[in-house]
C-alpha atoms as a PDB file:
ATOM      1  CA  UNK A   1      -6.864   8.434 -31.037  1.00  0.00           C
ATOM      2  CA  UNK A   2      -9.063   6.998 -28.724  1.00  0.00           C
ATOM      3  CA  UNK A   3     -11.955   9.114 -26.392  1.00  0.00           C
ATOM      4  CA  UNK A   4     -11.386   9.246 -23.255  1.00  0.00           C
ATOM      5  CA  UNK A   5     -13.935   7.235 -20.770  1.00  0.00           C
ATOM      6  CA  UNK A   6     -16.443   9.273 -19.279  1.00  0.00           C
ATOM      7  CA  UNK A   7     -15.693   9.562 -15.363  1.00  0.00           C
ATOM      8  CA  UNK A   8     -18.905   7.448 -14.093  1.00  0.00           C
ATOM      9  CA  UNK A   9     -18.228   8.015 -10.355  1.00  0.00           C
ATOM     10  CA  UNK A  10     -18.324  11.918 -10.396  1.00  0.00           C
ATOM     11  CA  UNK A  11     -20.991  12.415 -12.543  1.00  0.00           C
ATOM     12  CA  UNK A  12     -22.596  10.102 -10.528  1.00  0.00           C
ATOM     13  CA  UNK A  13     -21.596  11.956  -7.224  1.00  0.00           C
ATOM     14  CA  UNK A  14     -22.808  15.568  -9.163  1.00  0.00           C
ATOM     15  CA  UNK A  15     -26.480  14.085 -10.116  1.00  0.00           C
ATOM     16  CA  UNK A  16     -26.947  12.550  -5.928  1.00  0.00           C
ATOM     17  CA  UNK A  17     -25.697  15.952  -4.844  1.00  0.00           C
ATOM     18  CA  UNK A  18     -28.175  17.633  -7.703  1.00  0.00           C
ATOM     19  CA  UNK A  19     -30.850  15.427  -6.569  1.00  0.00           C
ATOM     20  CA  UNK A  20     -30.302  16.098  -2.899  1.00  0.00           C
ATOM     21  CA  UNK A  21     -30.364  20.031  -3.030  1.00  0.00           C
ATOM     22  CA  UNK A  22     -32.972  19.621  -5.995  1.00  0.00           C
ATOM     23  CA  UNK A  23     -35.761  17.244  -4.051  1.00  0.00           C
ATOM     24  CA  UNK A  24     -36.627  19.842  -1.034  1.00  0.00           C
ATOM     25  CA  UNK A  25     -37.270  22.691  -3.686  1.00  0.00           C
ATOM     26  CA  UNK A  26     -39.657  20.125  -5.748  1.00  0.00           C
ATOM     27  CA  UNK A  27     -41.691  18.853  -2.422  1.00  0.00           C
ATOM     28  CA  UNK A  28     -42.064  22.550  -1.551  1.00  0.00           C
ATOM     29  CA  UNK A  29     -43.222  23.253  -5.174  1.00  0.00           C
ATOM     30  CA  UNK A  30     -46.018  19.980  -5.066  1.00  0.00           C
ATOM     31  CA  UNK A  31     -46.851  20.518  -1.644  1.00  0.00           C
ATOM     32  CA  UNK A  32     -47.801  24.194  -2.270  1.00  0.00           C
ATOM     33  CA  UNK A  33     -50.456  23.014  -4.748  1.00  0.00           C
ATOM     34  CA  UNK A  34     -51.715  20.514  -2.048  1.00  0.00           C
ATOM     35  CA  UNK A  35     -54.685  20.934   0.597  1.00  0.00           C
ATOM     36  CA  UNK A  36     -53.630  20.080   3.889  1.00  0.00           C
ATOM     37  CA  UNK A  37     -55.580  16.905   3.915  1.00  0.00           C
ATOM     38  CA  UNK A  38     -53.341  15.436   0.874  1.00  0.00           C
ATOM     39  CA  UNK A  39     -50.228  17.350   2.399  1.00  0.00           C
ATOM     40  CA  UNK A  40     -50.260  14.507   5.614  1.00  0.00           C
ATOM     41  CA  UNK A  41     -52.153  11.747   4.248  1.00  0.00           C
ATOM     42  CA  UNK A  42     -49.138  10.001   1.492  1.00  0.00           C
ATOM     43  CA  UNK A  43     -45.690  11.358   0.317  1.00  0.00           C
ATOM     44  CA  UNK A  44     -45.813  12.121  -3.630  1.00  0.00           C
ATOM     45  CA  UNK A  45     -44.840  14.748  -5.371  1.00  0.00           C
ATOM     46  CA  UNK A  46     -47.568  14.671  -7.830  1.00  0.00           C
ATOM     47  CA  UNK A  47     -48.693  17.898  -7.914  1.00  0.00           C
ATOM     48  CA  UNK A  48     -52.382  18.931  -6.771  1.00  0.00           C
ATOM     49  CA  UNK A  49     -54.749  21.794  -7.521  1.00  0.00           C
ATOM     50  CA  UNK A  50     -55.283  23.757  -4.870  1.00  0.00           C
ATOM     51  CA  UNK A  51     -52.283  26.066  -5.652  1.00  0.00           C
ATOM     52  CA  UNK A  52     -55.059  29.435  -5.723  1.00  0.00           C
ATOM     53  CA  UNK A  53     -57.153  28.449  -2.696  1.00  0.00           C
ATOM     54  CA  UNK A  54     -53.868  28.137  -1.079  1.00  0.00           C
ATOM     55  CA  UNK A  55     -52.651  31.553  -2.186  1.00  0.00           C
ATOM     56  CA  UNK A  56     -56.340  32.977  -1.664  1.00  0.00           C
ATOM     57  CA  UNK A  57     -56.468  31.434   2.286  1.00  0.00           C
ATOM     58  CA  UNK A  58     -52.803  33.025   2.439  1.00  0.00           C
ATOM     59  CA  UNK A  59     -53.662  36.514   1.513  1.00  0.00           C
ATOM     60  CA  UNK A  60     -56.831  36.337   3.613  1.00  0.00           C
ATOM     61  CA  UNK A  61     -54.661  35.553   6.538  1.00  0.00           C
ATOM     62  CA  UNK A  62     -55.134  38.207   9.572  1.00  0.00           C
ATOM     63  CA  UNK A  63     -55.825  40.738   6.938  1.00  0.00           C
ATOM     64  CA  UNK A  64     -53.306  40.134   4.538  1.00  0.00           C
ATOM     65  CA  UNK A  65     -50.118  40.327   6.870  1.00  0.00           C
ATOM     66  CA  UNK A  66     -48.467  38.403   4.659  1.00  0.00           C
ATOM     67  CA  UNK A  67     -47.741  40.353   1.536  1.00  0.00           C
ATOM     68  CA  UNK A  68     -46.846  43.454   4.497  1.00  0.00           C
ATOM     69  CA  UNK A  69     -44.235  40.521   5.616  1.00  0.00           C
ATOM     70  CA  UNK A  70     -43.262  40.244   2.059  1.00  0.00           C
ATOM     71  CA  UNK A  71     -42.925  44.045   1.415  1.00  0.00           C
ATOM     72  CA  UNK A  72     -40.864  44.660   4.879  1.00  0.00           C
ATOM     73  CA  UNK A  73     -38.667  41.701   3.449  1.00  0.00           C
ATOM     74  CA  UNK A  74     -38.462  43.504   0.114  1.00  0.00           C
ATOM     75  CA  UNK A  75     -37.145  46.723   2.143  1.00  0.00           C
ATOM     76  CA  UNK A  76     -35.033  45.052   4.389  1.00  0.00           C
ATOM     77  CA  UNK A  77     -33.195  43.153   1.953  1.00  0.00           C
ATOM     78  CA  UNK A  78     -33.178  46.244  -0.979  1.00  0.00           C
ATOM     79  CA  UNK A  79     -32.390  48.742   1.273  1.00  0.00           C
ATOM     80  CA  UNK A  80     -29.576  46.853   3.152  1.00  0.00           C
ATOM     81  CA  UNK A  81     -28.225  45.195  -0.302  1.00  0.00           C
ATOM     82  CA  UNK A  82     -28.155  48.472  -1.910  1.00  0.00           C
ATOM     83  CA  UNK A  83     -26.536  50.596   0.918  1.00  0.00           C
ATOM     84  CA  UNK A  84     -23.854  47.595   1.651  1.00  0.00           C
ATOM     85  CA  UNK A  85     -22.889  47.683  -1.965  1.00  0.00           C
ATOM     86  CA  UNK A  86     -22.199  51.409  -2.179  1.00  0.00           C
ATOM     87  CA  UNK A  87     -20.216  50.979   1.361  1.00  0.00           C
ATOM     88  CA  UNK A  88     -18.335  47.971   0.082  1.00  0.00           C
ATOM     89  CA  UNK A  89     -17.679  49.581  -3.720  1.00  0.00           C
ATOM     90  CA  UNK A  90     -16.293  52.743  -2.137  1.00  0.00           C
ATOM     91  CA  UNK A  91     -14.308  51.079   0.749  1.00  0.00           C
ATOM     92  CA  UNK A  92     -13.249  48.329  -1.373  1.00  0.00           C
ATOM     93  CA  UNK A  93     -12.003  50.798  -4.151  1.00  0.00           C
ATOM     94  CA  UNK A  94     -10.057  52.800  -1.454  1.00  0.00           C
ATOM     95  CA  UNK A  95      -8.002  49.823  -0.143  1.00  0.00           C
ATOM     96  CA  UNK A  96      -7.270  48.718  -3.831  1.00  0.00           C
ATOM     97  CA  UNK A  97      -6.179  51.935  -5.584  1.00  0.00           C
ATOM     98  CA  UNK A  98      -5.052  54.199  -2.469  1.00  0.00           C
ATOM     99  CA  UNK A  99      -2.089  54.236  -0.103  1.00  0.00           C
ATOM    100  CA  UNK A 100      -2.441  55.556   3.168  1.00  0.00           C
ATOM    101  CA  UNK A 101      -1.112  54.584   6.576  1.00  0.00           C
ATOM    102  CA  UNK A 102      -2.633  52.034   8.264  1.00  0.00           C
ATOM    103  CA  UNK A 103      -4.163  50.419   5.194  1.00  0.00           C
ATOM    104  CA  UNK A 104      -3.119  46.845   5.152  1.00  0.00           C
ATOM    105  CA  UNK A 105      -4.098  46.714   9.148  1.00  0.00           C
ATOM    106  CA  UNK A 106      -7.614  47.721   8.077  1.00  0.00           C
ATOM    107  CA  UNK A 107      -7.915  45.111   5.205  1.00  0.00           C
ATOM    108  CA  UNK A 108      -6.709  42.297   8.101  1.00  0.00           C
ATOM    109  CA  UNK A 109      -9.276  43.561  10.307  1.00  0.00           C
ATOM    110  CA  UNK A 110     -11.705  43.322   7.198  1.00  0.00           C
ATOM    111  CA  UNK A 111     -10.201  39.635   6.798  1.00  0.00           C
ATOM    112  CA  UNK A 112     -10.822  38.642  10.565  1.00  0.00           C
ATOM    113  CA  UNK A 113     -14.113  39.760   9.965  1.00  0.00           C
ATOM    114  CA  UNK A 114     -15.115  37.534   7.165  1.00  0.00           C
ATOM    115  CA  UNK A 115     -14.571  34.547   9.672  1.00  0.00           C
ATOM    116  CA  UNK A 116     -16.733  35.812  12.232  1.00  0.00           C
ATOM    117  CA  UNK A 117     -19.972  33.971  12.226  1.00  0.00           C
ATOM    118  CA  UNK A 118     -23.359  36.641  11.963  1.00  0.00           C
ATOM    119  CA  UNK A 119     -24.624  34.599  14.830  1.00  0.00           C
ATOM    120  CA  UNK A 120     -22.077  35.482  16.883  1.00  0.00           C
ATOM    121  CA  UNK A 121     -22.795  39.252  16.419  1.00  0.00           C
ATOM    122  CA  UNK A 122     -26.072  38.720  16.594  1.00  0.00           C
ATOM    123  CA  UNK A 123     -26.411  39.580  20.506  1.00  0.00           C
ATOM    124  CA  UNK A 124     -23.916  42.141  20.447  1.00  0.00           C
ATOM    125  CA  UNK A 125     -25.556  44.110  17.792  1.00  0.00           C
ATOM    126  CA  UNK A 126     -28.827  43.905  19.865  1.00  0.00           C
ATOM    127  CA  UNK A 127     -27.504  44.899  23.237  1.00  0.00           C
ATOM    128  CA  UNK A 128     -26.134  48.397  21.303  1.00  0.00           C
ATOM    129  CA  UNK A 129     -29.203  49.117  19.161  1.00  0.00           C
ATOM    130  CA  UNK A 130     -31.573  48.408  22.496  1.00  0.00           C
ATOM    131  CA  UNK A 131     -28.743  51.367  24.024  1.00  0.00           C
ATOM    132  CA  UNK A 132     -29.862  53.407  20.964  1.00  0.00           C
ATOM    133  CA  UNK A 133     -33.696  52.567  21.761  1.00  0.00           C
ATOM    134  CA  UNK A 134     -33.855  51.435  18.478  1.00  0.00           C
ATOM    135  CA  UNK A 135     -35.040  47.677  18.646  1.00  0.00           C
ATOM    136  CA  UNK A 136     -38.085  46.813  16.808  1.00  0.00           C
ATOM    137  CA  UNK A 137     -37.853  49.357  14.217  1.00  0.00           C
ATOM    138  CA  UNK A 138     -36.530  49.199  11.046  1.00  0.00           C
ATOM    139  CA  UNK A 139     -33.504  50.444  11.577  1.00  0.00           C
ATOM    140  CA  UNK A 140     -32.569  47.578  13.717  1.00  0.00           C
ATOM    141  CA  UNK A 141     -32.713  45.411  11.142  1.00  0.00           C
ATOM    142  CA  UNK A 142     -31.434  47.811   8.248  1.00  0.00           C
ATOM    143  CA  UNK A 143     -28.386  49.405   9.869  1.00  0.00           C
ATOM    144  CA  UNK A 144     -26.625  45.519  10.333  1.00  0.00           C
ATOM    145  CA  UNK A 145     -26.747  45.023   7.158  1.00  0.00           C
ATOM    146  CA  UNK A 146     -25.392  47.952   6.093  1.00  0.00           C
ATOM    147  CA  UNK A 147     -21.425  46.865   6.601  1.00  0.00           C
ATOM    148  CA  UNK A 148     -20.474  43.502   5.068  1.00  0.00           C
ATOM    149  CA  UNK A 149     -16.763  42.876   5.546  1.00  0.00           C
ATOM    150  CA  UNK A 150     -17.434  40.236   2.579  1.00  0.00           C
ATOM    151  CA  UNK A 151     -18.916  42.599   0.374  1.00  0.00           C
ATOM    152  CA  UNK A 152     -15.236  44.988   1.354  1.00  0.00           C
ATOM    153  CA  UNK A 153     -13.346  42.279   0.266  1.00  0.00           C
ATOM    154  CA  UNK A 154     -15.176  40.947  -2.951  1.00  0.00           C
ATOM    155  CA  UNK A 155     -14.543  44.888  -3.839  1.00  0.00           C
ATOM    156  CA  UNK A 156     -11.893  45.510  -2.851  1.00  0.00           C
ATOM    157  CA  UNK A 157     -10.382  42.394  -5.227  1.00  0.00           C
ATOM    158  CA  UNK A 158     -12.516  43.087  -8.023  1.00  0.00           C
ATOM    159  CA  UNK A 159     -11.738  46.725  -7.789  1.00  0.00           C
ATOM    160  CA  UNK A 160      -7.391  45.404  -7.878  1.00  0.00           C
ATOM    161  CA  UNK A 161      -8.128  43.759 -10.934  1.00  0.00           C
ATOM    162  CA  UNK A 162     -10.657  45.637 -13.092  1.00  0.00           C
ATOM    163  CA  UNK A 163      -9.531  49.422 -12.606  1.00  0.00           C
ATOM    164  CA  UNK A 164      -6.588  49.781 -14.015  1.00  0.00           C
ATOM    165  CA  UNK A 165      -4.222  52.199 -12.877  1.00  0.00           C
ATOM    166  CA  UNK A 166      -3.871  53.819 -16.344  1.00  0.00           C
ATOM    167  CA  UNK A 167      -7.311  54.517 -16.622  1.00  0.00           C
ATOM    168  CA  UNK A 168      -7.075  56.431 -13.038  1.00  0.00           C
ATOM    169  CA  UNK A 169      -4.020  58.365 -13.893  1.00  0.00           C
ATOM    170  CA  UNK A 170      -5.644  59.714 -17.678  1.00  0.00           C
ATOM    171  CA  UNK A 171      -8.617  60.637 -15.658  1.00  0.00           C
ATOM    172  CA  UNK A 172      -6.917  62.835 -13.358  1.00  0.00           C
ATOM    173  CA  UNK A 173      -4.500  64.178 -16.280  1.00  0.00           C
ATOM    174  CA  UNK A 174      -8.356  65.357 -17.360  1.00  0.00           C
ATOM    175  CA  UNK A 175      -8.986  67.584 -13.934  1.00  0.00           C
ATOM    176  CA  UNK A 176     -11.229  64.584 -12.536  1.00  0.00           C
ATOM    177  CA  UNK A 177     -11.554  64.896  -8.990  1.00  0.00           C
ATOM    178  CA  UNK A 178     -11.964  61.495  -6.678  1.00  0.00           C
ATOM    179  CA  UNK A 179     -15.730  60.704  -6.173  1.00  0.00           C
ATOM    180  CA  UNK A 180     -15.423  61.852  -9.880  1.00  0.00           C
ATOM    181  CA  UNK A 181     -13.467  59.210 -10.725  1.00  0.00           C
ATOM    182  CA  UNK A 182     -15.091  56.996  -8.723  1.00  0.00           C
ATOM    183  CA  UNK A 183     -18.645  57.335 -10.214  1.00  0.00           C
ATOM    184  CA  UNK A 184     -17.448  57.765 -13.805  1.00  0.00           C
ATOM    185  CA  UNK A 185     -14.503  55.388 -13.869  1.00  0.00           C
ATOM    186  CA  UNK A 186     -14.052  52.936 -11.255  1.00  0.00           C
ATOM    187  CA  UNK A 187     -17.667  52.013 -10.551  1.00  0.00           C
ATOM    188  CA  UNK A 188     -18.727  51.317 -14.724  1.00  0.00           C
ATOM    189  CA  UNK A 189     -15.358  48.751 -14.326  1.00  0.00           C
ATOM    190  CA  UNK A 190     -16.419  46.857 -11.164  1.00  0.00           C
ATOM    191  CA  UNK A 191     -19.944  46.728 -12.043  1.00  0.00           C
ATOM    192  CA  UNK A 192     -20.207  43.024 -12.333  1.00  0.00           C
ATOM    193  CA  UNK A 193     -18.593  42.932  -8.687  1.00  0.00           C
ATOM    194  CA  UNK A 194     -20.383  45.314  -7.396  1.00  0.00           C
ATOM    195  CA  UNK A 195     -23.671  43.552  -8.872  1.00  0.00           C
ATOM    196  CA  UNK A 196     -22.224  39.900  -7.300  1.00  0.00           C
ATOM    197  CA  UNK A 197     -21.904  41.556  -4.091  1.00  0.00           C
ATOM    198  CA  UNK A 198     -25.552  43.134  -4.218  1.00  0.00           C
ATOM    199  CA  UNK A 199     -26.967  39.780  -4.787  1.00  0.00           C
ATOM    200  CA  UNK A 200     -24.954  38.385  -1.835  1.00  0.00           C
ATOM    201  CA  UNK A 201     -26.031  40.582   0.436  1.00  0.00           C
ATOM    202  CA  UNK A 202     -29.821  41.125  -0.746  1.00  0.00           C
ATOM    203  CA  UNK A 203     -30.120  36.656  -0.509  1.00  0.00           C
ATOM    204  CA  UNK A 204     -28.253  37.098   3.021  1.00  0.00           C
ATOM    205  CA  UNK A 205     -30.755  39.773   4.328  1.00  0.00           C
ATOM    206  CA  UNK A 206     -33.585  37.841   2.439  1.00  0.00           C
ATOM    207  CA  UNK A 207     -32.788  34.609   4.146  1.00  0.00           C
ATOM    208  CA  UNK A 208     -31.834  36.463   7.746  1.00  0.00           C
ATOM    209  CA  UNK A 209     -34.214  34.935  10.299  1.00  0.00           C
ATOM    210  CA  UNK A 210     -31.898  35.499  13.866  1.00  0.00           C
ATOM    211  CA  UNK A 211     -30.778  39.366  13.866  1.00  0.00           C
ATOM    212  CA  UNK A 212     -34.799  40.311  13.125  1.00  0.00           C
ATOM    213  CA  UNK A 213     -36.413  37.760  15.734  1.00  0.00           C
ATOM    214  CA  UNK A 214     -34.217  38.989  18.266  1.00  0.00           C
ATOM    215  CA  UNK A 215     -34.851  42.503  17.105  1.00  0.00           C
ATOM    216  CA  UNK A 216     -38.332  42.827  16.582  1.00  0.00           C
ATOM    217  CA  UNK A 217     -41.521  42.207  18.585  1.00  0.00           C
ATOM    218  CA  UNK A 218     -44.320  44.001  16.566  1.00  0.00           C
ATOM    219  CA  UNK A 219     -46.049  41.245  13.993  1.00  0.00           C
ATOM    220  CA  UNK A 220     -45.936  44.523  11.009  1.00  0.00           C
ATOM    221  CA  UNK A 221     -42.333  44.855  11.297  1.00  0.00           C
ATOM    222  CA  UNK A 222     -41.695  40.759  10.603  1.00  0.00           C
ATOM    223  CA  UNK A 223     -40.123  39.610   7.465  1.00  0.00           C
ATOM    224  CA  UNK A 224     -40.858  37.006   5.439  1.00  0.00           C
ATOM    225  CA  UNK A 225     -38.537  34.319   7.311  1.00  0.00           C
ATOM    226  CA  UNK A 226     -39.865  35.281  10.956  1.00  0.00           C
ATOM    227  CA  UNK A 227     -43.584  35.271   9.767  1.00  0.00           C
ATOM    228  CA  UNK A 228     -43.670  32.110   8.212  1.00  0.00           C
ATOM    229  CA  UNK A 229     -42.437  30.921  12.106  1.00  0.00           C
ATOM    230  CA  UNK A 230     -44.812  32.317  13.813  1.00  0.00           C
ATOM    231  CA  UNK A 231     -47.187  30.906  11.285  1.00  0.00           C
ATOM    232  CA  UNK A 232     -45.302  27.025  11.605  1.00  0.00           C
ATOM    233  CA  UNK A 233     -45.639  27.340  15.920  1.00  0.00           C
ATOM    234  CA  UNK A 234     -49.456  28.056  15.569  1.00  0.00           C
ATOM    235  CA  UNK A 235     -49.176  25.214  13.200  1.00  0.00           C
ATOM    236  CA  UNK A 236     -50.074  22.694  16.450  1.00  0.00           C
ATOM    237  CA  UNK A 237     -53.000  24.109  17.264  1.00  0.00           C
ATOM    238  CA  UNK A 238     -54.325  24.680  13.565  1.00  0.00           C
ATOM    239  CA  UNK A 239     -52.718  22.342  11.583  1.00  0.00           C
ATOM    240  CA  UNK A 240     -54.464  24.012   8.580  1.00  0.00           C
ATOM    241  CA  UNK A 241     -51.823  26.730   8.669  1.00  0.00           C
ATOM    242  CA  UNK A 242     -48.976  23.867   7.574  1.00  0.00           C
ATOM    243  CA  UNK A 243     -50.402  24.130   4.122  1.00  0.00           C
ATOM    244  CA  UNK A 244     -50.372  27.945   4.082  1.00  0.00           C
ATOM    245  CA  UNK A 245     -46.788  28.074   5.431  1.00  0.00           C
ATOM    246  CA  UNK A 246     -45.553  26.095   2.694  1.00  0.00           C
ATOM    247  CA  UNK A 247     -47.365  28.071  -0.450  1.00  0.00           C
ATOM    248  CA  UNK A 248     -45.923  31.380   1.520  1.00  0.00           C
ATOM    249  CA  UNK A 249     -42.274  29.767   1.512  1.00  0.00           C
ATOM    250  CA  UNK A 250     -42.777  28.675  -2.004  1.00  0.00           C
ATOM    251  CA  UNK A 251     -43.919  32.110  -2.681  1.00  0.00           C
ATOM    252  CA  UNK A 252     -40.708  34.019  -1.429  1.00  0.00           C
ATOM    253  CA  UNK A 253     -38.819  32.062  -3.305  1.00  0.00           C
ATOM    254  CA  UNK A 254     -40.020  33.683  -6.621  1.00  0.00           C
ATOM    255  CA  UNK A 255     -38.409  37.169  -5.994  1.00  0.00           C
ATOM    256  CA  UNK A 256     -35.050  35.635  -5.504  1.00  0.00           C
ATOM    257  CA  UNK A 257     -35.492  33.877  -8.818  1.00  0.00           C
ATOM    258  CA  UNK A 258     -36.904  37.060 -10.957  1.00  0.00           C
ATOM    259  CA  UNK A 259     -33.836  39.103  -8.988  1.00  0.00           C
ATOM    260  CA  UNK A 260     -31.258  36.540 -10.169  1.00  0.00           C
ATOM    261  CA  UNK A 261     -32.828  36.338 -13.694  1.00  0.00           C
ATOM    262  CA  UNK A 262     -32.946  39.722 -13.994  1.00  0.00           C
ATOM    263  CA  UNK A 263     -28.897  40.692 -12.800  1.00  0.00           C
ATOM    264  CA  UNK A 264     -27.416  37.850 -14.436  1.00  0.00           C
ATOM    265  CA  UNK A 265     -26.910  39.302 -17.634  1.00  0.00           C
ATOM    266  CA  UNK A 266     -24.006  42.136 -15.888  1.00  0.00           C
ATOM    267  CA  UNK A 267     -21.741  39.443 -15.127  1.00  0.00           C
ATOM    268  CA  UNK A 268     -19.299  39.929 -18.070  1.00  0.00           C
ATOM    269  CA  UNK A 269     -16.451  38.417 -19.047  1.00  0.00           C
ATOM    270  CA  UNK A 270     -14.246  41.904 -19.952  1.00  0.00           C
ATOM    271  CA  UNK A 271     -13.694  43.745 -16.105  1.00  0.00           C
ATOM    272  CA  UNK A 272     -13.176  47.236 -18.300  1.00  0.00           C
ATOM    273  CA  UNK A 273     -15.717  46.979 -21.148  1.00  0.00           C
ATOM    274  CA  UNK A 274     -17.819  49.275 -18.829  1.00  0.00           C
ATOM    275  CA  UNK A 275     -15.172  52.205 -18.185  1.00  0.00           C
ATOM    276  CA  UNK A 276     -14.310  51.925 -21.965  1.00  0.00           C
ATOM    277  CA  UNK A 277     -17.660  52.641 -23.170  1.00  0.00           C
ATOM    278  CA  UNK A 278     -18.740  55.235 -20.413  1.00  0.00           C
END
């Protein structure tokens, strides 16, 4: 029997696109440990030692606004990942296992919504909020992120597929009432979904730049994304801040990193391990 050739043109088409999406996270990594001399003067990515002054200069920087840029990121995206995901798990969990009038227009509506484009809501959701005289708060930010018509439909699928109607049926045969059920049954099965959409959503709120610089005009309420701009425009007039823009970006990477780490290991293979065991 003879082994098959190895397929030379797609593995060579997966390493160019590994090497193109690869490269920009390497110069940021080698850059960051650059001073802003070496950061202008030749293109290498042989890394440099000035990785702590960078961080140092960074921290120092108006006080220390950074890390408050980091922390209103943190909320931002925590808060808004983790209040989306109970939305989404309880919504999506209704559409899947209940029948009510009206139920299938809802889930097009939900569908319709996946296509729209944030940006496009993006004005919209400012003009009501500034109606509400709640721009440049935290709120303005927080309550958008709150609904994810994604995040509906990931759960709503997942909760089709890994709740099985059995397992509803013996736990009302028990007396179980419906948030009951919900909590104790439905939410141990889709806990892999609901963990997939959390990390959507927290990485979409992380990365958000548009809905809070339209939102927010007070330098304390920026996250990460709209910070590091501010920082990059001053950048003409003190090119020294270049080099402290690109430790801070390298620097917000490393939560999304520890986050993924950390969640990765509830992705399991059986949907109803979960529900079995609690």
């Amino acid at each position: 029997m003879t082994g098959r050739r190895p397929a030379v043109l797609p593995t060579a088409a997966l390493l160019a696109g590994a090497v193109y999406c690869l490269l920009p996270i390497v110069w940021v990594l080698t850059a960051s440990t650059k001073t802003n001399a070496d950061l202008f003067r030749t293109f290498t990515l042989a890394p440099g030692g000035a990785l702590p002054g960078n961080v140092g200069e960074l921290s120092r920087y108006q006080g220390g606004i950074y890390w408050r840029w980091i922390l209103n990121t943190a909320l931002y995206a925590g808060g808004g990942a983790l209040l989306s995901t109970a939305v989404s798990g309880l919504t999506g969990y209704t559409l899947a296992k209940y029948r009510f009038p009206g139920r299938a227009a809802v889930f097009n509506v939900l569908l319709a919504g996946v296509l729209v484009p944030a940006v496009v809501l993006a004005i919209p959701q400012y003009l009501l909020l500034a109606g509400l005289h709640l721009t440049d708060t935290y709120w303005s930010v927080l309550l958008p992120s709150i609904l994810s018509p994604y995040g509906i439909y990931l759960a709503r699928i997942y909760a089709g597929a890994a709740v099985p109607d059995s397992l509803i049926e013996a736990a009302r045969t028990d007396g179980a009432g419906d948030l009951r059920i919900f909590r104790s049954v439905a939410v141990p099965s889709m806990l892999p979904g609901l963990v997939t959409v959390f990390l959507f959503q927290f990485v979409a709120v992380w990365n958000n730049f548009l809905l809070p610089f339209i939102m927010l005009t007070s330098d304390d309420k920026f996250p990460v994304t709209v910070g590091l701009y501010t920082m990059l425009n001053q950048g003409n007039t003190t090119p020294a801040l270049y080099t402290l823009v690109v430790t801070g970006a390298l620097l917000s990477i490393l939560p999304l990193v520890a986050l993924f780490l950390t969640l990765q290991r509830y992705w399991r293979v059986d949907l109803i391990s979960g529900a079995v065991k609690g």
